[in-house]
Each structure stands twice: as C-alpha cells, then as structure tokens.
C-alpha atoms as a PDB file:
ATOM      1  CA  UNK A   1     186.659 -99.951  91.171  1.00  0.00           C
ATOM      2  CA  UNK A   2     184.652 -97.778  88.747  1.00  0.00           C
ATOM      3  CA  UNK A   3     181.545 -96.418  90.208  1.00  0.00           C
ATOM      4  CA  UNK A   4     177.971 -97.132  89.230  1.00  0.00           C
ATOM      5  CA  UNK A   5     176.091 -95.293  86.575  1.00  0.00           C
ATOM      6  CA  UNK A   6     172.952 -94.315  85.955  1.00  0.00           C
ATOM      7  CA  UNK A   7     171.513 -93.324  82.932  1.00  0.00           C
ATOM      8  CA  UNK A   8     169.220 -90.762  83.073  1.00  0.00           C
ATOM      9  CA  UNK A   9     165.035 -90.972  82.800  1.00  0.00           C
ATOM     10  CA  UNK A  10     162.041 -89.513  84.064  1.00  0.00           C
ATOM     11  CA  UNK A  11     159.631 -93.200  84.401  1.00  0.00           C
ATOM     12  CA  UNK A  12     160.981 -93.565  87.768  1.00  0.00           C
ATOM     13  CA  UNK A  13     157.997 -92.919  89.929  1.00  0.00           C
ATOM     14  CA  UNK A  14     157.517 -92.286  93.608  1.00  0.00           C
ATOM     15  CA  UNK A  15     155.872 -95.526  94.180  1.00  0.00           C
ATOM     16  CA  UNK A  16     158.680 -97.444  92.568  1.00  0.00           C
ATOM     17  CA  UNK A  17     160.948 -97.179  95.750  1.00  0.00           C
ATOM     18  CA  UNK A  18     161.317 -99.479  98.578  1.00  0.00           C
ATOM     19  CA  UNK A  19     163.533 -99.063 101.174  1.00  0.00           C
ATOM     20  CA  UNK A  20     166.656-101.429 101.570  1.00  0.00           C
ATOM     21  CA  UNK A  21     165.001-103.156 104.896  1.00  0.00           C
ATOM     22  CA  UNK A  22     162.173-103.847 102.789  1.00  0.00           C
ATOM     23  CA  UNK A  23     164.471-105.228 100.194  1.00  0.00           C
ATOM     24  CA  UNK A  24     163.408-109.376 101.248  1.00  0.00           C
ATOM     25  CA  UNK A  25     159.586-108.456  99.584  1.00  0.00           C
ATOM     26  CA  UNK A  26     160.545-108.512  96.357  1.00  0.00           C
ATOM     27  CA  UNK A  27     160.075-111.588  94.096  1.00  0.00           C
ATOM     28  CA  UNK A  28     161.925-112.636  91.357  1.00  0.00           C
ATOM     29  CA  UNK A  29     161.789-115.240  88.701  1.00  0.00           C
ATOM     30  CA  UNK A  30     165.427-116.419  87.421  1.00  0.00           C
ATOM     31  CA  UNK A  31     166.336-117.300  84.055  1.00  0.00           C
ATOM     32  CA  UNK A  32     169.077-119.250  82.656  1.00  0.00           C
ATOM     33  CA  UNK A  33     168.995-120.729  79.036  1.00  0.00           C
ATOM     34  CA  UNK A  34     170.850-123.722  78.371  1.00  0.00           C
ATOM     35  CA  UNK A  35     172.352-125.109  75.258  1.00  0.00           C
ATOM     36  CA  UNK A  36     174.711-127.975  75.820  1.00  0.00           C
ATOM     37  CA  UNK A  37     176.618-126.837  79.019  1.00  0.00           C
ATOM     38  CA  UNK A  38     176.377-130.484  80.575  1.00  0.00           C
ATOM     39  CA  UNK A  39     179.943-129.471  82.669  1.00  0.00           C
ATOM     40  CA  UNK A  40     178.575-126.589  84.282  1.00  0.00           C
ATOM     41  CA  UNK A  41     174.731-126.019  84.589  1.00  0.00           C
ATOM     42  CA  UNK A  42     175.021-128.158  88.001  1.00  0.00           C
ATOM     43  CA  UNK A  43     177.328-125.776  89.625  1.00  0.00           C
ATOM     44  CA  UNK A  44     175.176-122.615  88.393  1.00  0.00           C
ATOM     45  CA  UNK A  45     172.095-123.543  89.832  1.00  0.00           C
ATOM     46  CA  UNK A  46     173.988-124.813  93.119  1.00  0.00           C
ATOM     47  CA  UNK A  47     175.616-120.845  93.437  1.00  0.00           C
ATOM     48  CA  UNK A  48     172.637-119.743  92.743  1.00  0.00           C
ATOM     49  CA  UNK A  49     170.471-121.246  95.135  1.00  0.00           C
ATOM     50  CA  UNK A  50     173.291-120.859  97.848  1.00  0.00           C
ATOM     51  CA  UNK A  51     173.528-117.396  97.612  1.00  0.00           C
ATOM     52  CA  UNK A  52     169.677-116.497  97.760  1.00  0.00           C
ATOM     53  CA  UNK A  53     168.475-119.400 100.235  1.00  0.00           C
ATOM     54  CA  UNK A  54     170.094-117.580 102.894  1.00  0.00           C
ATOM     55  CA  UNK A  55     167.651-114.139 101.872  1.00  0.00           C
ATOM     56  CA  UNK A  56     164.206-114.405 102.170  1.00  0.00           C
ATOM     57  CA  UNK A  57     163.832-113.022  98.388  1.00  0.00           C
ATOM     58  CA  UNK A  58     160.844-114.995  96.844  1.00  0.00           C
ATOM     59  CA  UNK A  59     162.249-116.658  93.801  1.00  0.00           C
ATOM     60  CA  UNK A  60     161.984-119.378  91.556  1.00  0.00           C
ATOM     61  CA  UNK A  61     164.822-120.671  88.516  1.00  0.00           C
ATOM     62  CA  UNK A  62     163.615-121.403  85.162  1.00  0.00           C
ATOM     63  CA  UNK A  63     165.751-123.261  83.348  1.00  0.00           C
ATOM     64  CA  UNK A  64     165.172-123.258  79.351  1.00  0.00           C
ATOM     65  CA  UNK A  65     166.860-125.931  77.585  1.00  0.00           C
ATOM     66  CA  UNK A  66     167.509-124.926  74.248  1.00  0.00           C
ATOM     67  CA  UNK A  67     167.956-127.734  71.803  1.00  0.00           C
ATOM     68  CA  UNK A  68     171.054-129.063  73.723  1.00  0.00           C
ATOM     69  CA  UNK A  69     172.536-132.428  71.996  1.00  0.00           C
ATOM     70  CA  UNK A  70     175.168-133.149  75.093  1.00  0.00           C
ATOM     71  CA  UNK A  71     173.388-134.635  77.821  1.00  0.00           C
ATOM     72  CA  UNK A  72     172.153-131.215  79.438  1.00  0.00           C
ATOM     73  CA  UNK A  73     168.970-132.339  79.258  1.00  0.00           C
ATOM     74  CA  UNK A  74     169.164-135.295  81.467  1.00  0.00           C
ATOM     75  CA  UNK A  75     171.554-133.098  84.170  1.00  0.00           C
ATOM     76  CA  UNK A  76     167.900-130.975  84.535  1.00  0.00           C
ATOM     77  CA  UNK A  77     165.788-133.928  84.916  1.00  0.00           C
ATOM     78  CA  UNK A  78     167.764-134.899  87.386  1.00  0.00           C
ATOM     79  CA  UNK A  79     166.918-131.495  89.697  1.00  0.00           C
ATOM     80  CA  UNK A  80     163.330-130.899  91.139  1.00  0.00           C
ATOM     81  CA  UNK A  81     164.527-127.522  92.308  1.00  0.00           C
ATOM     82  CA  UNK A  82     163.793-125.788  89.024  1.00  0.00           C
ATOM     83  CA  UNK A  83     161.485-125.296  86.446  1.00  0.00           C
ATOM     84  CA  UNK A  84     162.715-126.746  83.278  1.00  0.00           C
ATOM     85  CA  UNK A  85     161.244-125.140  79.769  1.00  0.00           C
ATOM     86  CA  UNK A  86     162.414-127.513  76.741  1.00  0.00           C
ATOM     87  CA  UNK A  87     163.030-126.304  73.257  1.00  0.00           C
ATOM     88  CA  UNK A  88     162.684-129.454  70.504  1.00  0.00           C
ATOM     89  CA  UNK A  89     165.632-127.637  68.551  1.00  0.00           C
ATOM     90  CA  UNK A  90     167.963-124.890  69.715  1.00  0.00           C
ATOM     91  CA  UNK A  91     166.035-121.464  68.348  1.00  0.00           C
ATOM     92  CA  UNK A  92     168.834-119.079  70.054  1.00  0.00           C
ATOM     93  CA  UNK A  93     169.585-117.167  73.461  1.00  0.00           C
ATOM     94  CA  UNK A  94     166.711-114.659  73.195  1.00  0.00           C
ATOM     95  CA  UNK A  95     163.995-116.656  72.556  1.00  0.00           C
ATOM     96  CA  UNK A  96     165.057-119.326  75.346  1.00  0.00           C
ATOM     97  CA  UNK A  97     165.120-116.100  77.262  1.00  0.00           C
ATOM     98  CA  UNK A  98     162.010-115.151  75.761  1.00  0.00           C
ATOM     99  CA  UNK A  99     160.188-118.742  76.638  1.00  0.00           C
ATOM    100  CA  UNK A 100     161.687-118.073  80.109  1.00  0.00           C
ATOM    101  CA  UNK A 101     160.313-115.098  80.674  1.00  0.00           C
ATOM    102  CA  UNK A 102     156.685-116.263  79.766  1.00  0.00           C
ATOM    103  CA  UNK A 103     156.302-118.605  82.390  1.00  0.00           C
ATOM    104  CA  UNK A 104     158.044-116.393  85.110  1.00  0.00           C
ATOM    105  CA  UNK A 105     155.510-115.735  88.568  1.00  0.00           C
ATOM    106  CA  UNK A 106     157.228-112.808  89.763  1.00  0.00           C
ATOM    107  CA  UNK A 107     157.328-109.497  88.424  1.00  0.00           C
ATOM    108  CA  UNK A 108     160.597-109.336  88.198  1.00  0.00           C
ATOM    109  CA  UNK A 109     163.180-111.318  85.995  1.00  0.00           C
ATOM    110  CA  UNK A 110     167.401-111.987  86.288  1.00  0.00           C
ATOM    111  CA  UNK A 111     168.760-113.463  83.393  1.00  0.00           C
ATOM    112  CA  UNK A 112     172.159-115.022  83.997  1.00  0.00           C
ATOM    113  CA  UNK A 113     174.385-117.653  81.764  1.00  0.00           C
ATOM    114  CA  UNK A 114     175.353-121.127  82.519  1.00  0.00           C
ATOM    115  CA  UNK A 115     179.092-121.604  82.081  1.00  0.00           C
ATOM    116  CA  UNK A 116     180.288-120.147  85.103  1.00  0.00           C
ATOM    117  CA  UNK A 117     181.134-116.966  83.580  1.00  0.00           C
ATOM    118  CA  UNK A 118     179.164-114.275  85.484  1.00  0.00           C
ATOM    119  CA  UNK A 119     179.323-113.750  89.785  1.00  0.00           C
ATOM    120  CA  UNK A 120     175.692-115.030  90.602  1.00  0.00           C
ATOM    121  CA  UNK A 121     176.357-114.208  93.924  1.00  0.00           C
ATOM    122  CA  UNK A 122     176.348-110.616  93.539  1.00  0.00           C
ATOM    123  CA  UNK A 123     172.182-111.680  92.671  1.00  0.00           C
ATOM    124  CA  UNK A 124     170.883-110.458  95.981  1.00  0.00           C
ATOM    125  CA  UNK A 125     172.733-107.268  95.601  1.00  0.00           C
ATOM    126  CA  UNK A 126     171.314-106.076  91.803  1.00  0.00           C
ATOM    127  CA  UNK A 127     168.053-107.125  93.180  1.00  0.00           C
ATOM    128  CA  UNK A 128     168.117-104.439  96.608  1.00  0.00           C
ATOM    129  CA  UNK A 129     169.216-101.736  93.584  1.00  0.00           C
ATOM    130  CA  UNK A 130     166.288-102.600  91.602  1.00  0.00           C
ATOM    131  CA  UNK A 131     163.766-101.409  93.574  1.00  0.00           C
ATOM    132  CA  UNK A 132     164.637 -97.947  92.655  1.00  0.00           C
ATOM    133  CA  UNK A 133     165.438 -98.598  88.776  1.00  0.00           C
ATOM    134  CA  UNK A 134     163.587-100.282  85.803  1.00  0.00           C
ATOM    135  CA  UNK A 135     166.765-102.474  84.850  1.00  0.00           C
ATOM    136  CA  UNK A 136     170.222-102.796  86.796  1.00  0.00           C
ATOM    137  CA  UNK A 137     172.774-104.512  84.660  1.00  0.00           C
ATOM    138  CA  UNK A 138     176.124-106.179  85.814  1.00  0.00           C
ATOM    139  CA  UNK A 139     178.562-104.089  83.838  1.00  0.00           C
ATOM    140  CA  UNK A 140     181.399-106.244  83.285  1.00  0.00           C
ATOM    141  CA  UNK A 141     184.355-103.526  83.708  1.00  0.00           C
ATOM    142  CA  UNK A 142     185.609-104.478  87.274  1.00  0.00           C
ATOM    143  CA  UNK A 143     189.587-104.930  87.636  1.00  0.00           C
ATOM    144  CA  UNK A 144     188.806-108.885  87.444  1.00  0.00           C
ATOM    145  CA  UNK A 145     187.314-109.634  84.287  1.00  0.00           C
ATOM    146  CA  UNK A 146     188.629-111.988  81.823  1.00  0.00           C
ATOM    147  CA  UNK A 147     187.361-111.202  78.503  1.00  0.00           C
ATOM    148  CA  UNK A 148     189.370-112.261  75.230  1.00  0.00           C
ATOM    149  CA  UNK A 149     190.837-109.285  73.649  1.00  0.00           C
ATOM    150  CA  UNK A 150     189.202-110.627  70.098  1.00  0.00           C
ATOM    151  CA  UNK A 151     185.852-110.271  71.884  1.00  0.00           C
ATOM    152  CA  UNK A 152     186.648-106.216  73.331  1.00  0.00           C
ATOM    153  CA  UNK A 153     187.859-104.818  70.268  1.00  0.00           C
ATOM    154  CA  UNK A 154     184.565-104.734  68.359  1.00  0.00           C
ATOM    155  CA  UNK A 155     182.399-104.390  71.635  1.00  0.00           C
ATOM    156  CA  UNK A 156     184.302-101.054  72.124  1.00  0.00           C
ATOM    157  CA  UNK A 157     183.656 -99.936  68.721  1.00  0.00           C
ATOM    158  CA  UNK A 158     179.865-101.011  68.977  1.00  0.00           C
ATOM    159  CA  UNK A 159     179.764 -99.794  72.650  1.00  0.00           C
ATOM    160  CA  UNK A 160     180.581 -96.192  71.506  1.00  0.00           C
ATOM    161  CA  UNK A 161     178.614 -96.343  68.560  1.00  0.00           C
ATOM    162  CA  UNK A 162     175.753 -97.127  70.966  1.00  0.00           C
ATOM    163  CA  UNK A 163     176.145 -94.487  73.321  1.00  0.00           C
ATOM    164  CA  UNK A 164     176.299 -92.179  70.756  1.00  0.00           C
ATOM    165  CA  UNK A 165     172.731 -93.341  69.782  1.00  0.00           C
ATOM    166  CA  UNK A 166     171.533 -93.480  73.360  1.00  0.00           C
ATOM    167  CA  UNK A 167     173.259 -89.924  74.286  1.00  0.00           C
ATOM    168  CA  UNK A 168     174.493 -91.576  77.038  1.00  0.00           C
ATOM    169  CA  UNK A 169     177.064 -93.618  78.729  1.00  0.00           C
ATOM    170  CA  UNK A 170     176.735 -97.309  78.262  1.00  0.00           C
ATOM    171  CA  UNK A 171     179.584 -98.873  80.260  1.00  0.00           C
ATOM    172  CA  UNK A 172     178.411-102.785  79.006  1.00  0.00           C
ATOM    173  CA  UNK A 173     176.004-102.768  76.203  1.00  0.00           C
ATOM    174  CA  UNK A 174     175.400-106.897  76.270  1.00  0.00           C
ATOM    175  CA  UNK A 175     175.855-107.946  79.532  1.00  0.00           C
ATOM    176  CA  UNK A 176     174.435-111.309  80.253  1.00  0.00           C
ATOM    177  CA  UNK A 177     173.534-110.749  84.188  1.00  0.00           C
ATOM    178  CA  UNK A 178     170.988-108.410  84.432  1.00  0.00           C
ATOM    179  CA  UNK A 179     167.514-107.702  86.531  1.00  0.00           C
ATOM    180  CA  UNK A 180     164.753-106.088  85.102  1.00  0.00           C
ATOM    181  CA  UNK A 181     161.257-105.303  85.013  1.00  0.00           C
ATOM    182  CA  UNK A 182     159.089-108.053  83.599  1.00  0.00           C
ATOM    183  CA  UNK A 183     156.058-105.981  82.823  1.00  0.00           C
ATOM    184  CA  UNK A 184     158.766-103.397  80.552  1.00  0.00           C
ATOM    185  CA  UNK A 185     160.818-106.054  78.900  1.00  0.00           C
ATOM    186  CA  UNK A 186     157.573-107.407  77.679  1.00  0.00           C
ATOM    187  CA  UNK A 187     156.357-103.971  75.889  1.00  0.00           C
ATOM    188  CA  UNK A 188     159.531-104.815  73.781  1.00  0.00           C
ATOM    189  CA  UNK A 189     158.499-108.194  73.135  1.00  0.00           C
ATOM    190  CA  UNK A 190     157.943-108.080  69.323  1.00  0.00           C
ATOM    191  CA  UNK A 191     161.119-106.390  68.241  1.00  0.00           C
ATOM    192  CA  UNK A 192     163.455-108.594  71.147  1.00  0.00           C
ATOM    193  CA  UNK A 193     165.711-111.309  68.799  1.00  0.00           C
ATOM    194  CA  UNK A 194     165.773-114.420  68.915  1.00  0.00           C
ATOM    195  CA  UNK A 195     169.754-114.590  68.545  1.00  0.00           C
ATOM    196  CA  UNK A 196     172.236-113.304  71.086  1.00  0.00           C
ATOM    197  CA  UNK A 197     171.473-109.439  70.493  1.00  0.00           C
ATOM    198  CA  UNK A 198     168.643-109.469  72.974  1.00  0.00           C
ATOM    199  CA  UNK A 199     170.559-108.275  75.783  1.00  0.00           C
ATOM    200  CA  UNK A 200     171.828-105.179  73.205  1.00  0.00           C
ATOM    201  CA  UNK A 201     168.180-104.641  71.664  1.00  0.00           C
ATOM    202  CA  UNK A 202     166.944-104.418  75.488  1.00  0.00           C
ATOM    203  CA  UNK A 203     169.546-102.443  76.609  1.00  0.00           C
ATOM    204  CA  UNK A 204     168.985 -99.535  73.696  1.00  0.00           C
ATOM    205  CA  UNK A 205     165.343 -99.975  73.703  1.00  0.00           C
ATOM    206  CA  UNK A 206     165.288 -99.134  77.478  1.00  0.00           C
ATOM    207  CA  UNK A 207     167.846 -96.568  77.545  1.00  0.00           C
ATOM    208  CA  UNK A 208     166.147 -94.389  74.223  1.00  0.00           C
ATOM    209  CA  UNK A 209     162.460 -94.545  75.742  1.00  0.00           C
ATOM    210  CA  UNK A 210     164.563 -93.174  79.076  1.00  0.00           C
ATOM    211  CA  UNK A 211     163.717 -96.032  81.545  1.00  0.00           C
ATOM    212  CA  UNK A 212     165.965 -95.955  84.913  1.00  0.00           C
ATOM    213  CA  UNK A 213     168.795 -98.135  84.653  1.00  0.00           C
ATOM    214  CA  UNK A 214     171.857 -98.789  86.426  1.00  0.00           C
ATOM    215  CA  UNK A 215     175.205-100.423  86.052  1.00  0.00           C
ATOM    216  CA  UNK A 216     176.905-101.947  88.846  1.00  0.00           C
ATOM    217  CA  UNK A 217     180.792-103.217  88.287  1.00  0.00           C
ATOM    218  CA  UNK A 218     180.731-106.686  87.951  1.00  0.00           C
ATOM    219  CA  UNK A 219     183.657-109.425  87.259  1.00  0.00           C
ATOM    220  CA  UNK A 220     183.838-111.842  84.648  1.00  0.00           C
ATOM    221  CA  UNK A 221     185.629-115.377  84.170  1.00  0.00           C
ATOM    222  CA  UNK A 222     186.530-117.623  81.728  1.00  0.00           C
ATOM    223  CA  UNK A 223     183.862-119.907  81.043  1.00  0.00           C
ATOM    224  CA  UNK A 224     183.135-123.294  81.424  1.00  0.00           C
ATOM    225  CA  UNK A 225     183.122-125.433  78.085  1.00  0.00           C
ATOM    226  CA  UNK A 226     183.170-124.151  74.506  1.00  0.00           C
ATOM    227  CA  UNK A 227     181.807-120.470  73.503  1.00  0.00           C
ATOM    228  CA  UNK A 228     179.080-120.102  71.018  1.00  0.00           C
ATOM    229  CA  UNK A 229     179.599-117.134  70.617  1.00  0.00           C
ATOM    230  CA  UNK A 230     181.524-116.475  66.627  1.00  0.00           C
ATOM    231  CA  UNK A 231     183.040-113.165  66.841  1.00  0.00           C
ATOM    232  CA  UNK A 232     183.225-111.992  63.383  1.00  0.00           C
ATOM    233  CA  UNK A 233     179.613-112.557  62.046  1.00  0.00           C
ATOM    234  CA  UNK A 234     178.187-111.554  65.816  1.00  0.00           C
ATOM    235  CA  UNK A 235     179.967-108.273  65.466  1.00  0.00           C
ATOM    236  CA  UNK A 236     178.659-107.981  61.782  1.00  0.00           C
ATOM    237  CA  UNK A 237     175.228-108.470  63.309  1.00  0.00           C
ATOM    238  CA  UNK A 238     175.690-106.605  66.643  1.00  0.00           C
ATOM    239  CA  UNK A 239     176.135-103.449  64.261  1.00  0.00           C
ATOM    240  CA  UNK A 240     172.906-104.256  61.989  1.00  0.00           C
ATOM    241  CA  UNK A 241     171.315-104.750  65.277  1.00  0.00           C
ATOM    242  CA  UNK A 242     172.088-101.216  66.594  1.00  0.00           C
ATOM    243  CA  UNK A 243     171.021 -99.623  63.134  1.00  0.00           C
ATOM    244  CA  UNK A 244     167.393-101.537  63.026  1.00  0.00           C
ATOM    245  CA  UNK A 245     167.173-100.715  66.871  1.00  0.00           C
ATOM    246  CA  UNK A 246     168.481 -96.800  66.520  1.00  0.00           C
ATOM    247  CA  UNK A 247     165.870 -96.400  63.429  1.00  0.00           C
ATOM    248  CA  UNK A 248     163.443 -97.592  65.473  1.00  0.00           C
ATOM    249  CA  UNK A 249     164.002 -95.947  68.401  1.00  0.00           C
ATOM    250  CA  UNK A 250     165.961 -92.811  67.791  1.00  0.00           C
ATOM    251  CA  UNK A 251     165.264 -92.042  63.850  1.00  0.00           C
ATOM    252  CA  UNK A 252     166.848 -88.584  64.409  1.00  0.00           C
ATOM    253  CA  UNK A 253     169.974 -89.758  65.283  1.00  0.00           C
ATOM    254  CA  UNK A 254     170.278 -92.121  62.225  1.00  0.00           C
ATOM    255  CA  UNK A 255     168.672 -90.017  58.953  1.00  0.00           C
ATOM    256  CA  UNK A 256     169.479 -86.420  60.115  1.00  0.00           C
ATOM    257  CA  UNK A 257     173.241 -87.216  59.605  1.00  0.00           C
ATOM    258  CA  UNK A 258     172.674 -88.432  55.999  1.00  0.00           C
ATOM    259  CA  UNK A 259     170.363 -85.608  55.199  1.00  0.00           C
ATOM    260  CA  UNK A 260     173.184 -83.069  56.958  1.00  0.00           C
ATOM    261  CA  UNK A 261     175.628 -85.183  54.762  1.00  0.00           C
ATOM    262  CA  UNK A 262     173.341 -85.242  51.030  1.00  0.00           C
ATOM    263  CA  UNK A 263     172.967 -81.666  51.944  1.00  0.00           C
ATOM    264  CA  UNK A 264     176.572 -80.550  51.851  1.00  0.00           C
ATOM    265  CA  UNK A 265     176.753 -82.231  48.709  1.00  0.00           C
ATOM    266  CA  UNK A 266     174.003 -80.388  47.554  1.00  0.00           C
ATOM    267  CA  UNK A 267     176.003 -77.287  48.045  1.00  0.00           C
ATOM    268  CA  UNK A 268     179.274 -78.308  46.805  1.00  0.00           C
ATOM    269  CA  UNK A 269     177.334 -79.202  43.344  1.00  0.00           C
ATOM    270  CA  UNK A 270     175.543 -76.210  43.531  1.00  0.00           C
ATOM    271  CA  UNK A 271     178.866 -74.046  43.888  1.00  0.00           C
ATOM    272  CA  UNK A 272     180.271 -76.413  40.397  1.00  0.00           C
ATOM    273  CA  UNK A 273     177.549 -75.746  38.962  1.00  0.00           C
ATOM    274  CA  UNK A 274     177.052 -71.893  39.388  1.00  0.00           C
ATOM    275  CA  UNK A 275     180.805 -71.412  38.687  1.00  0.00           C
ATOM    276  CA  UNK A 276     181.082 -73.945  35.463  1.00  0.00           C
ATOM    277  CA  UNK A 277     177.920 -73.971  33.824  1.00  0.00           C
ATOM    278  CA  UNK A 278     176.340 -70.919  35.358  1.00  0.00           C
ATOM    279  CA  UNK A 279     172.795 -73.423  35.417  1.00  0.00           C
ATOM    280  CA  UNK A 280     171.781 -76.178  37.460  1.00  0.00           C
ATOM    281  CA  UNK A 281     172.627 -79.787  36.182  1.00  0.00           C
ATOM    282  CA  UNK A 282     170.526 -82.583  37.152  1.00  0.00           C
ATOM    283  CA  UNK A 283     172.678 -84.093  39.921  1.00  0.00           C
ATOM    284  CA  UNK A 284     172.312 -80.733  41.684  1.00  0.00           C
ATOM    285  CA  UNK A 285     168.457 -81.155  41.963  1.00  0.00           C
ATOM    286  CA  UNK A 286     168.738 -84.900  42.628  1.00  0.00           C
ATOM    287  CA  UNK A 287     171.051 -83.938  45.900  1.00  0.00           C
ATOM    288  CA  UNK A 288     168.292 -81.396  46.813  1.00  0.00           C
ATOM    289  CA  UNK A 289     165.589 -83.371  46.623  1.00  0.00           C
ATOM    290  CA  UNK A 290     167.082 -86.386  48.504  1.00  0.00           C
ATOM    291  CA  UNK A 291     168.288 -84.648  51.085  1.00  0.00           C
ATOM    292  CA  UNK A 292     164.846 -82.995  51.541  1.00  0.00           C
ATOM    293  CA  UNK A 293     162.743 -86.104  51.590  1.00  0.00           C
ATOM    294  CA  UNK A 294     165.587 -87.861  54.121  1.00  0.00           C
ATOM    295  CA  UNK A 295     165.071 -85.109  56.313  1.00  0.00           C
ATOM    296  CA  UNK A 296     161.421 -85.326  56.332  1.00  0.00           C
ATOM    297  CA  UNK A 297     161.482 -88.984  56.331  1.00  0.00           C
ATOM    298  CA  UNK A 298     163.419 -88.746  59.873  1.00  0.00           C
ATOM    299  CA  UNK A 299     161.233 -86.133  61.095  1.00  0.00           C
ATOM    300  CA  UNK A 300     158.067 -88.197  60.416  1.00  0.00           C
ATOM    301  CA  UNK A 301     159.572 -91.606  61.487  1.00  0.00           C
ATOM    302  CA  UNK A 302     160.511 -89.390  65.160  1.00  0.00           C
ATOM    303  CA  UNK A 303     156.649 -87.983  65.025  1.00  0.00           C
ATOM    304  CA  UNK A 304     155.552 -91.499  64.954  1.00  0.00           C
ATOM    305  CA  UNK A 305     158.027 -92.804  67.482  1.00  0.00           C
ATOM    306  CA  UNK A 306     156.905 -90.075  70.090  1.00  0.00           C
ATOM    307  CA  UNK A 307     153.266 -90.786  69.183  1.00  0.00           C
ATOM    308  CA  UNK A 308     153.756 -94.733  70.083  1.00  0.00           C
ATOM    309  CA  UNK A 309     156.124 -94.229  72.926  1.00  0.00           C
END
C-alpha cells in the first residue's frame, strides 16, 4: 500500500484542527453529477447513504442531472432522499459540479461519480482527514485499481508534467473522489471548467497557492455503463488545461524556460555572428530582445500573481 502524501503549505491554521473524536461535527454536502447512468445511480446513492447513516456526519446528497437522455432522470424522481439539481441540456462535469456546489448547506463538499467506479465507502474516512487539510483527494494508486492502460499512458505524462509545475508530488492529478473546502473551491470559481478538467484545474490551483492537501490510496473499478470520457482529445485538452492553469498560477515556471531557451539562442547567433561577419545581424538583436521582454513578461505576470494571491 503506498502511503499518504501531503503536499506542502503554510494556510493550515491552528484553528483548522479537530480532533478525530470530534470527527461526527463536521457537515458535508455530497455531490454527484449525473449524465445518463440510469444502471447505476441507484446503487451509488444506496452505498452512499449506507456507509454514512451509521456516522453521525451531518450530510446531505445533491444530485445534478446533467442533460441525461436515458431515463436517469426519472430513477431521481423516484428518490426523496436527495436533492436533485436539473440541467435542460448536458453543459459538462464541472459545471454540474459547479451547480452542485451552489446549493450545498455545509461547508464542506465530496464530489464522487456515479458508475460505480470509485469506493464511496472510504467517505467517512477522507472526511476525519479533512479536518486537518484544505482538500484530501482519493489517489487512485492502490494495488486494486482497474484503470485501462489507454487511459494511464497520457495521465502519466500529464501527471509529471504537473508536478513539475506544482514542485511537488501529485500522485492522482484528476481524481474524481475528493473532499474539500467549499469556501476555497469557490475563490477558484471563475477559472474552474465546465468540461472534465475541473478536478485537474482544482487540483493545480490548490496545490500552486500552497493549500494543505492530502492523498489517501484509494481503489478503482471498472465502471458501470459506457465512459464519456474520449481519450485522445481529453488528453489534448488535459495538456492545454495545465498550460492556461500553470500561466496563471505559476508564470515562472512556464516563460522563464523560453526566455532561458531564446536566450541561448541569442548567444549561439551572437558567437556566428562575431566569428562570420564580425557585426551583429538582425536575427541576433531580434533573439535579444525577445528573450528580454519574455523574461520580463514572466516576472510581471508572477508580480501580479503574488499581488492577487
């Protein structure tokens, strides 16, 4: 079993922690979106409410139905145990999370799927650990997870790419079972998609403005009913995700290597030049100057950063 990690931040503050015997006062809203997953929402919500009516965790489920076209819809109607949000046409994961998250009660949110895929019952458990963290996320890299090998190829590739832009560890980047604060995920609120990369935009936006979060080994089955997910384009957009979220977040990290990089080439011209035409050419200057103004332009898009953080 791999051990927990926790990335490291300095928002924690003393009045933050509870004690695990005081674990039972916190409250939590939970929220599943739901886009046509008629064969399986009934059995979520019936794990989920076995597993936490046994605590004495204050909670409530909100379930947003996204657009769904298979009869998902009328499997929700049928329950007076949740709280149903409907979407007139399916606008995409985040903002059914999104929509979830605005009518939540309780200060803080879990966000789980409805095919079956993720343990629910390991709920009660992430929600003890929060009470000492901003977010704890249910890292998926426990010995009994059953993830397509088309699927971890370009996560591991993104995951890495990530970390490098967090400068830290990032053991599941997009993890679909997570608990977090509500009153930090909705300081993020404006730049949170609307498609699947809100769990990646949360995760990076957290970790780069150094919130507390943990990762506890989780499982992972196969799910129930078709995937939505369409590997090559969400990849494609996973990686413009992490760019638009790394300039935003940690400018540094993106424009300093291209200025390091038009730099270089500055010199390299410079040496032709000197040794060829024993003058400057044009292209020499151009290098200079670009990789002058890219540095600045990183230094001033980090001064702005710090000054909005």
């Amino acid at each position: 079993m791999i051990e927990s990690v926790v990335s490291q931040s300095d928002r924690i503050e003393s009045t933050d922690f509870v004690g695990a015997d005081h674990c039972v006062a916190i409250g939590c809203t939970i929220v599943i979106p739901v886009y046509n997953e008629e064969d399986a929402i009934d059995a979520t919500l019936d794990q989920i409410h076995e597993c936490l009516m046994g605590s004495e965790v204050d909670y409530e489920i909100v379930v947003v139905n996204d657009g769904s076209s298979d009869g998902s819809r009328q499997v929700l109607q049928n329950r007076d145990d949740v709280v149903v949000v409907d979407h007139s046409w399916n606008r995409g994961y985040g903002a059914a999370l999104k929509s979830g998250i605005r009518q939540a009660k309780h200060p803080w949110i879990v966000i789980t799927d409805a095919d079956g895929t993720y343990p629910n019952e390991i709920i009660p458990r992430l929600l003890e650990q929060a009470q000492r963290y901003d977010m704890v996320v249910g890292a998926r890299t426990a010995d009994d997870v059953d993830y397509p090998l088309i699927r971890r190829i370009p996560k591991w590739f993104l995951r890495r790419f990530a970390q490098w832009m967090a400068r830290q560890p990032i053991p599941d980047i997009n993890s679909g079972l997570r608990v977090f604060r509500r009153e930090v995920v909705e300081r993020f609120f404006n730049i949170l998609p609307d498609g699947f990369s809100f769990t990646t935009t949360i995760t990076l936006a957290m970790l780069t403005n150094r919130y507390r979060v943990l990762y506890e080994p989780i499982g992972y089955r196969q799910r129930v009913g078709r995937s939505k997910i369409k590997p090559i384009r969400d990849t494609l957009n996973f990686i413009q995700l992490i760019l638009r979220t790394g300039m935003y977040f940690a400018p540094l990290r993106v424009f300093l290597p291209l200025a390091a990089m038009l730099f270089a080439m500055f010199l390299g011209s410079l040496a032709y030049d000197v040794i060829a035409f024993s003058n400057l050419t044009d292209k020499t200057v151009l290098l200079l100057m670009f990789s002058g103004n890219t540095a600045l332009f990183a230094l001033l898009a980090d001064m702005i950063d710090k000054r909005v953080s």
